[in-house]
Protein backbone atom coordinates (compact mmCIF):
# COMPACT_ATOMS: atom_id res chain seq x y z
CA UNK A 1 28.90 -54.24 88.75
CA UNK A 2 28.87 -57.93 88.58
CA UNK A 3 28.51 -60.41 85.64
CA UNK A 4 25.05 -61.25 86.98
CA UNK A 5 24.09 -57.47 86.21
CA UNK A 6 25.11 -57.62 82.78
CA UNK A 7 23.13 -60.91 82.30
CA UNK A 8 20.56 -59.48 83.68
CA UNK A 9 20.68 -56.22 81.16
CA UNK A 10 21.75 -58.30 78.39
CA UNK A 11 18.46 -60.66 78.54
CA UNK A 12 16.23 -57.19 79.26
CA UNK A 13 17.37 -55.93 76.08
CA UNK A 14 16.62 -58.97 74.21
CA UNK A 15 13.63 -60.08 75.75
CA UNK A 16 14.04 -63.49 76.27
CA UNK A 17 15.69 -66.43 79.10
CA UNK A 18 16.61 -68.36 75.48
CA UNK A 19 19.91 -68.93 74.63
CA UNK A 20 21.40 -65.61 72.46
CA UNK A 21 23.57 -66.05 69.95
CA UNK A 22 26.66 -64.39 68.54
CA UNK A 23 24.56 -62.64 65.88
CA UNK A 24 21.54 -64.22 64.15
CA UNK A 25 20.71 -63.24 60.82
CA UNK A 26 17.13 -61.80 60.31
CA UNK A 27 14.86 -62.35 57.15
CA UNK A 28 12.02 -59.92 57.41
CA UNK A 29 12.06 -58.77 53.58
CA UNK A 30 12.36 -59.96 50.06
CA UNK A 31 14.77 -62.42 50.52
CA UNK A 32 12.21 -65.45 50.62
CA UNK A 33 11.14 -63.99 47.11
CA UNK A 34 14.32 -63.23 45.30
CA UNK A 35 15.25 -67.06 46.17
CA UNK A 36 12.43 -68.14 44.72
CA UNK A 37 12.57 -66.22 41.58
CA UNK A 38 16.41 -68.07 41.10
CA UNK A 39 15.18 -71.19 42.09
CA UNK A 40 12.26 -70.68 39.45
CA UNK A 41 14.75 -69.59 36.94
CA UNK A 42 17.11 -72.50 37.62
CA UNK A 43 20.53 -70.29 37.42
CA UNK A 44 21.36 -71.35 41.14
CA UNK A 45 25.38 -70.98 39.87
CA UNK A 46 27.67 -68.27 39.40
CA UNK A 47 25.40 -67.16 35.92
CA UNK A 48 22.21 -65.36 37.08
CA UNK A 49 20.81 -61.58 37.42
CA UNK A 50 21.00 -61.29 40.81
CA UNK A 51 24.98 -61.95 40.99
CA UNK A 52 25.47 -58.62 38.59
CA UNK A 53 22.72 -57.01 40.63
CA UNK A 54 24.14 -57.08 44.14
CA UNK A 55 27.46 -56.10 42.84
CA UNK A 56 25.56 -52.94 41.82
CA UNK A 57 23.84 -52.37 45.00
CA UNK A 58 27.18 -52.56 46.93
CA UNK A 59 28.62 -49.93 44.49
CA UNK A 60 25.33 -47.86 45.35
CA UNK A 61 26.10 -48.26 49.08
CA UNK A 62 29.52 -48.13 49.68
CA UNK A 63 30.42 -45.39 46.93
CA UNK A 64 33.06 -47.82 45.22
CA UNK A 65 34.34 -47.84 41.89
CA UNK A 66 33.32 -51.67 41.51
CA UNK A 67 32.40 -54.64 43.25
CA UNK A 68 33.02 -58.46 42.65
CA UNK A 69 31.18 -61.06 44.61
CA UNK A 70 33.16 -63.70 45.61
CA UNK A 71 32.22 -67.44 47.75
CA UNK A 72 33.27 -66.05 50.46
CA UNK A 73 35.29 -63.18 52.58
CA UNK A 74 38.75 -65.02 52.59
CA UNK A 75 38.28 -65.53 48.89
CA UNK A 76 37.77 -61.62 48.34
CA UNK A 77 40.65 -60.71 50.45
CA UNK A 78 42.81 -63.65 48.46
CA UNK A 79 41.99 -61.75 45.07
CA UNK A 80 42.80 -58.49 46.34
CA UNK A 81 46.11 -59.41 47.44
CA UNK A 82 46.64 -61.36 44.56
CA UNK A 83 45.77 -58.17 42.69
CA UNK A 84 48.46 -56.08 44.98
CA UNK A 85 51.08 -57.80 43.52
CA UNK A 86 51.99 -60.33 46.98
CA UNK A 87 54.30 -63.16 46.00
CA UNK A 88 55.81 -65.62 47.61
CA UNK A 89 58.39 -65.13 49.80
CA UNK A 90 57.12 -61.39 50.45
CA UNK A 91 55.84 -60.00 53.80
CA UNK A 92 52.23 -58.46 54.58
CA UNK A 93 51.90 -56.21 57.97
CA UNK A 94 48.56 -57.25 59.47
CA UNK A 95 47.38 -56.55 63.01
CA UNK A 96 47.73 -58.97 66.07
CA UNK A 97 43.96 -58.69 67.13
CA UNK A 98 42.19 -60.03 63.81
CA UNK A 99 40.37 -63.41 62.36
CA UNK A 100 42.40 -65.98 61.38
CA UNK A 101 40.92 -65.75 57.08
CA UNK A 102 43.13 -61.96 57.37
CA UNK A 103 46.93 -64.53 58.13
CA UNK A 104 45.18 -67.45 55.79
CA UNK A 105 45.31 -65.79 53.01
CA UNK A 106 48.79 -64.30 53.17
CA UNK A 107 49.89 -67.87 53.69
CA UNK A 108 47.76 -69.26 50.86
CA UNK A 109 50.11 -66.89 48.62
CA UNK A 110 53.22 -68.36 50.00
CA UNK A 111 54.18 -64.92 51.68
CA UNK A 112 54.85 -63.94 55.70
CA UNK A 113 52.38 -62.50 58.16
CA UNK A 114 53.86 -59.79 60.38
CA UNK A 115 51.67 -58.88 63.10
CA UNK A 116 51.68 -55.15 64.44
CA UNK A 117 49.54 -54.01 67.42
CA UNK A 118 46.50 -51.73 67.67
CA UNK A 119 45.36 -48.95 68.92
CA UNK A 120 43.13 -48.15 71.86
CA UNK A 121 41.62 -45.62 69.36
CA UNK A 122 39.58 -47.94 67.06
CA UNK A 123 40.83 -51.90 67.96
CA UNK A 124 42.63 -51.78 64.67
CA UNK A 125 46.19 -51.55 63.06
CA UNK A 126 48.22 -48.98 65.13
CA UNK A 127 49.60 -46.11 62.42
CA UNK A 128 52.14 -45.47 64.70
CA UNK A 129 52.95 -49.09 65.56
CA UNK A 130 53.41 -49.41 61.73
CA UNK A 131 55.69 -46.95 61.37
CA UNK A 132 57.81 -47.85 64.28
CA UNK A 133 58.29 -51.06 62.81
CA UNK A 134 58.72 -50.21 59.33
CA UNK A 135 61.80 -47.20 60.65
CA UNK A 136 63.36 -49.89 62.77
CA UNK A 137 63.30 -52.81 60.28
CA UNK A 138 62.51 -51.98 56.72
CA UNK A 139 64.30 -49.89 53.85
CA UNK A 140 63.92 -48.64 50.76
CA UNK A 141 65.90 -50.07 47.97
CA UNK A 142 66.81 -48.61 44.72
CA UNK A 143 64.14 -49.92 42.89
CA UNK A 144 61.55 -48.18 46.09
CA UNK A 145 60.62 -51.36 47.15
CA UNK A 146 59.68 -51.80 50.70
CA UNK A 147 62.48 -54.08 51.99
CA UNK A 148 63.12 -55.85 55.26
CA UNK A 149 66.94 -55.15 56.75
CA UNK A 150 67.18 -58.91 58.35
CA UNK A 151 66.04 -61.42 55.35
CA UNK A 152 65.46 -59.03 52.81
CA UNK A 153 61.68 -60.05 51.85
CA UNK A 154 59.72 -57.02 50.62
CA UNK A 155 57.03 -56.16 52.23
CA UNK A 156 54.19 -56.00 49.65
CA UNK A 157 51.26 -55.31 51.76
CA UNK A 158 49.74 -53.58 54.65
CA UNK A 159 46.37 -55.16 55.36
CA UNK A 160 44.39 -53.62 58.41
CA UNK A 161 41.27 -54.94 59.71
CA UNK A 162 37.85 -52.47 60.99
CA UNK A 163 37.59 -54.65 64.47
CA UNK A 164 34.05 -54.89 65.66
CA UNK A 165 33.14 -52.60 62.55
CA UNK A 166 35.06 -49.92 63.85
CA UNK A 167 37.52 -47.86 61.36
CA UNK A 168 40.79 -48.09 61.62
CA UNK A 169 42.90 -44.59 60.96
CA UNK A 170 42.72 -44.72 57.48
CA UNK A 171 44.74 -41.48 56.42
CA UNK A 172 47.79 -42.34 58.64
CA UNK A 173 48.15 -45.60 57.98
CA UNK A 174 47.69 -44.95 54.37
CA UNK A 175 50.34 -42.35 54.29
CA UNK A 176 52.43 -44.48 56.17
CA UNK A 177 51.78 -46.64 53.00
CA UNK A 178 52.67 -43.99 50.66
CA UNK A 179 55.95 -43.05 52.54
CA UNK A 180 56.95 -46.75 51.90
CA UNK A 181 55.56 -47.23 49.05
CA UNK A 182 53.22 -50.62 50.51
CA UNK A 183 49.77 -51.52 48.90
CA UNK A 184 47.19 -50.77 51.26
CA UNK A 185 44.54 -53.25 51.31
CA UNK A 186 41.70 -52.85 53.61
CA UNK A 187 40.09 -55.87 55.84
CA UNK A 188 36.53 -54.62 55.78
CA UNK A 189 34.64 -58.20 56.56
CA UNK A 190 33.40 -57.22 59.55
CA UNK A 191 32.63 -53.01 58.55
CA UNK A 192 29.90 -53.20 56.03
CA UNK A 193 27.47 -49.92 57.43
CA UNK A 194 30.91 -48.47 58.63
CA UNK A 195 32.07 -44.92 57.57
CA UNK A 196 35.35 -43.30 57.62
CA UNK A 197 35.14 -39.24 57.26
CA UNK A 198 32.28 -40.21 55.37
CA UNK A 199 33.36 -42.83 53.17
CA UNK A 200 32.90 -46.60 53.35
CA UNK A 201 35.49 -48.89 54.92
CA UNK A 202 37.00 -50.89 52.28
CA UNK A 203 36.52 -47.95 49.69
CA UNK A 204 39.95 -45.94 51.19
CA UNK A 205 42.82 -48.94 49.96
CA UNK A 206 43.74 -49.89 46.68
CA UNK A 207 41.20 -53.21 47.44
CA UNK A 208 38.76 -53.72 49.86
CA UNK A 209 37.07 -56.77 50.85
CA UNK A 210 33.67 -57.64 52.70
CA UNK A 211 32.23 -60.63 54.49
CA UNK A 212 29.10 -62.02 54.10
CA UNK A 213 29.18 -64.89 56.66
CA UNK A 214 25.73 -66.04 58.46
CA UNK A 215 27.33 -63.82 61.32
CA UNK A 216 28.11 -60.64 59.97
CA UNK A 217 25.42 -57.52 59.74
CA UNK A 218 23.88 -58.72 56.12
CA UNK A 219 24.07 -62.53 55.00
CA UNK A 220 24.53 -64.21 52.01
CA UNK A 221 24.57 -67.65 53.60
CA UNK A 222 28.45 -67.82 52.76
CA UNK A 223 29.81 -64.99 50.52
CA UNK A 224 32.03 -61.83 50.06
CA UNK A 225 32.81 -58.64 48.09
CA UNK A 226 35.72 -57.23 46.88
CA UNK A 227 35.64 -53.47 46.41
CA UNK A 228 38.19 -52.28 43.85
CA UNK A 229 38.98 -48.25 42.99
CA UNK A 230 38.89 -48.55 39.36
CA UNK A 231 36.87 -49.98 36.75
CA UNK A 232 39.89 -51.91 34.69
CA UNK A 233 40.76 -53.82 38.38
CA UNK A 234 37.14 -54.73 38.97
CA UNK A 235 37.23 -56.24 35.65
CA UNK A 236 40.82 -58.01 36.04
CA UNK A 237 39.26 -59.42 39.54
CA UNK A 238 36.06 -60.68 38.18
CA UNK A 239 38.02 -62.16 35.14
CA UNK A 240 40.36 -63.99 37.68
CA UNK A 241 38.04 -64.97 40.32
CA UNK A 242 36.20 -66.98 36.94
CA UNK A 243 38.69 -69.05 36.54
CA UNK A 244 40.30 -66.50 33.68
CA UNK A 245 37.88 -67.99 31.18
CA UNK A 246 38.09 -66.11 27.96
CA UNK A 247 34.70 -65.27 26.99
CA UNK A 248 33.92 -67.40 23.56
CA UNK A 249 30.53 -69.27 22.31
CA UNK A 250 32.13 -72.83 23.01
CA UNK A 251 35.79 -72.64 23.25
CA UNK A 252 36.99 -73.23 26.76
CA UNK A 253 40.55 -71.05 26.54
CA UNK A 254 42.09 -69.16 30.04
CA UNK A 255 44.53 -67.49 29.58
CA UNK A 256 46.17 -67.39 33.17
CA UNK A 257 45.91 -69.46 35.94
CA UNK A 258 42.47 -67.99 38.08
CA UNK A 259 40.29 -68.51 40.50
CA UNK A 260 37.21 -70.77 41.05
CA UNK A 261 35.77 -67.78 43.35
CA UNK A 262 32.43 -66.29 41.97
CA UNK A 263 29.29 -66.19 44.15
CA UNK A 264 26.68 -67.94 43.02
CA UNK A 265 23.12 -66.67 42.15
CA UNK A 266 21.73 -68.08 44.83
CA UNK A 267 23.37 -66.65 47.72
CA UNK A 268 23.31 -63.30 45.37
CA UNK A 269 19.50 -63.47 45.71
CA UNK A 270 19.79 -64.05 49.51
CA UNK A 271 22.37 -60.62 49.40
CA UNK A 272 20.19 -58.66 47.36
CA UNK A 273 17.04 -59.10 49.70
CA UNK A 274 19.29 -58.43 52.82
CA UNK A 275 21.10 -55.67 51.73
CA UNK A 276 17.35 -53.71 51.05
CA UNK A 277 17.38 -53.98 54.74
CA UNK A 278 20.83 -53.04 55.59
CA UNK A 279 19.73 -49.17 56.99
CA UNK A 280 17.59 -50.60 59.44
CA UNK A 281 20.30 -53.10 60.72
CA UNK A 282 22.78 -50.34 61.56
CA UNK A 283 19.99 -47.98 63.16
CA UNK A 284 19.55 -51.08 65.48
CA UNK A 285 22.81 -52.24 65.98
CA UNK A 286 23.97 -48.66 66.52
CA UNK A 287 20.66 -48.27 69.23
CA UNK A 288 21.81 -51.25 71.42
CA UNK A 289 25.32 -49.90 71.55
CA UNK A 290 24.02 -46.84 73.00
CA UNK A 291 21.97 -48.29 75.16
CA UNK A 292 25.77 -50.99 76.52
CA UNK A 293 27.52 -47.61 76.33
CA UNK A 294 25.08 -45.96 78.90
CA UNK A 295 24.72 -49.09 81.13
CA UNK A 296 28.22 -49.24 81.34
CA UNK A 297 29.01 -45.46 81.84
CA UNK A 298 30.76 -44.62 85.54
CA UNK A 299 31.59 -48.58 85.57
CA UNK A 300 34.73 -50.35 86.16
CA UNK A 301 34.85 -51.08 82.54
CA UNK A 302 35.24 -49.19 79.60
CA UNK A 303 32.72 -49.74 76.70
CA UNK A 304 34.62 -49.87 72.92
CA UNK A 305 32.63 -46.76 71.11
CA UNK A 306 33.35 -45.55 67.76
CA UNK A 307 36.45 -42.96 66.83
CA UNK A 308 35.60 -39.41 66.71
CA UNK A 309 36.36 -39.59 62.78
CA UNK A 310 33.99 -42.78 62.40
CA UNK A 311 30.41 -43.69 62.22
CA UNK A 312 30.39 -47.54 62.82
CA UNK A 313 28.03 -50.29 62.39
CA UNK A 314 28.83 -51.54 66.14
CA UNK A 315 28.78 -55.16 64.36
CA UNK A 316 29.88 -56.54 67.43
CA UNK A 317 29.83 -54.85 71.29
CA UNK A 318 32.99 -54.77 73.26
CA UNK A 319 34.26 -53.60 76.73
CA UNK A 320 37.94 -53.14 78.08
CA UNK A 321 38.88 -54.56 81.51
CA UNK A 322 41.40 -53.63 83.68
CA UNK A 323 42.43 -56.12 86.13
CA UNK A 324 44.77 -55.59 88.90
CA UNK A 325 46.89 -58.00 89.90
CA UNK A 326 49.67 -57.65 92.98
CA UNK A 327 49.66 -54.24 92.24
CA UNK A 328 50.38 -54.29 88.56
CA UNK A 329 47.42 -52.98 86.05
CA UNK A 330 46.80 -55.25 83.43
């Protein structure tokens, strides 16, 4: 097979000589409308229906206790580690093969990115990569903190990512977690339409968070979610990510030090329209894959399909390739 084949299959499948890009959003519903309606009502900020109302039709979709839209992905996955307790000075285990927002944000709270590798299973954090690390560095102290033998940072956090919208192995890494006693927080930016046994990526962790970047499968414009297993941290996240503002008539009193990090109506309406659309997306991002995973069947290369345990939203389409050089497989 040569590159000039896949060109040539690529543009087939699109239908067009134009330049394709990495993923372009489609508007083919009610988004036009429900932007309208906001800009009608002129509650374009972080106060309007449609903010409380996408929320609810992420809880309807994913199956998640609660949802809190944020300005973006990296500000979701910021809250939710807040929420896990990461300080600074402590470690979070990420994977090697991830976005740049997943290290960010462990460096916006001061703590230490450790990258682990993946697996050939799924593209995401390794469960057995994390444990081989954790047995030949980390202890348990008294207190059954997770503790590193060299410096002695804890380490807080493990934070995989679902690569390409594929699910990582949620039940060992989490009871790698468990053994440890680590906050599992899932990286879901890229997963929304993804299942695990079942159940939505970013539902599994203590937090979840989702990216709604005018590249992933559903757009806000800029915006993100993060998914939270009970009602009472749902609340303490949307509370933070408001700048802590105690509710009153026309006192301005916080009461902590929070976040600037709601989404605004605007984008909400945007979210809600796309989201009523969401099914359809999958069904044809999960067709094309089909259609790579047969054009590259009996190839040289290996086409990236989902885990036996996983239905994924095939976000974005990858291939392995093996290149051999003086002798040596790479």
């Amino acid at each position: 097979m040569t590159p000039n084949n896949l060109v040539e299959f690529i543009r087939d499948a699109y239908q067009t000589t134009d330049f394709i890009p990495l993923h372009a959003p489609q508007f083919a519903g009610n988004e036009k409308q429900y932007v309208n309606e906001t800009l009608d009502s002129t509650f374009v900020s972080s106060v309007g229906q449609f903010v409380s109302e996408f929320e609810k039709r992420v809880v309807n979709y994913t199956g998640s206790t609660a949802a809190v839209a944020t300005v973006n992905g990296t500000a979701a996955l910021h809250t939710a580690l807040y929420l896990a307790g990461v300080q600074r000075g402590d470690m979070v285990i990420t994977q090697a093969l991830t976005f740049v927002a997943t290290c960010n944000v462990i460096y916006h709270l001061g703590a230490e990115p450790v990258f682990v590798d993946v697996s050939p299973v799924s593209l995401s954090l390794c469960p057995h990569a994390l444990e081989s690390f954790l047995s030949a560095h980390a202890d348990l102290d008294d207190n059954g903190r997770c503790v590193h033998h060299k410096t002695g940072q804890v380490i807080r956090a493990v934070m995989p990512m679902h690569t390409f919208g594929h699910p990582a192995q949620l039940d060992e890494i989490q009871a790698v977690c468990e053994k440890w006693g680590i906050v599992l927080v899932e990286d879901a930016a890229e997963s929304l339409g993804s299942f695990y046994k079942g159940r939505h990526t970013g539902t599994i962790g203590e937090y979840g968070a989702l990216s709604f970047n005018g590249n992933k499968i559903i757009t806000t414009g800029g915006g993100g979610m993060m998914l939270c297993r009970s009602e009472e941290a749902g609340e303490r996240a949307r509370h933070l990510t408001t700048t802590a503002k105690v509710s009153h008539p026309y006192e301005f009193f916080h009461d902590e030090v929070g976040f600037n990090y709601r989404m605004p109506n605007l984008n909400a309406a945007l979210g809600c329209g796309q989201i009523e659309m969401l099914d359809d997306f999958v069904w044809r991002k999960r067709r094309l894959a089909m259609a790579y995973e047969a054009f590259f069947n009996h190839s040289e290369y290996t086409f990236i399909s989902e885990p036996d345990y996983a239905q994924s939203n095939y976000w974005l389409n990858a291939i392995l390739c093996l290149i051999l050089i003086a002798g040596i497989t790479c």
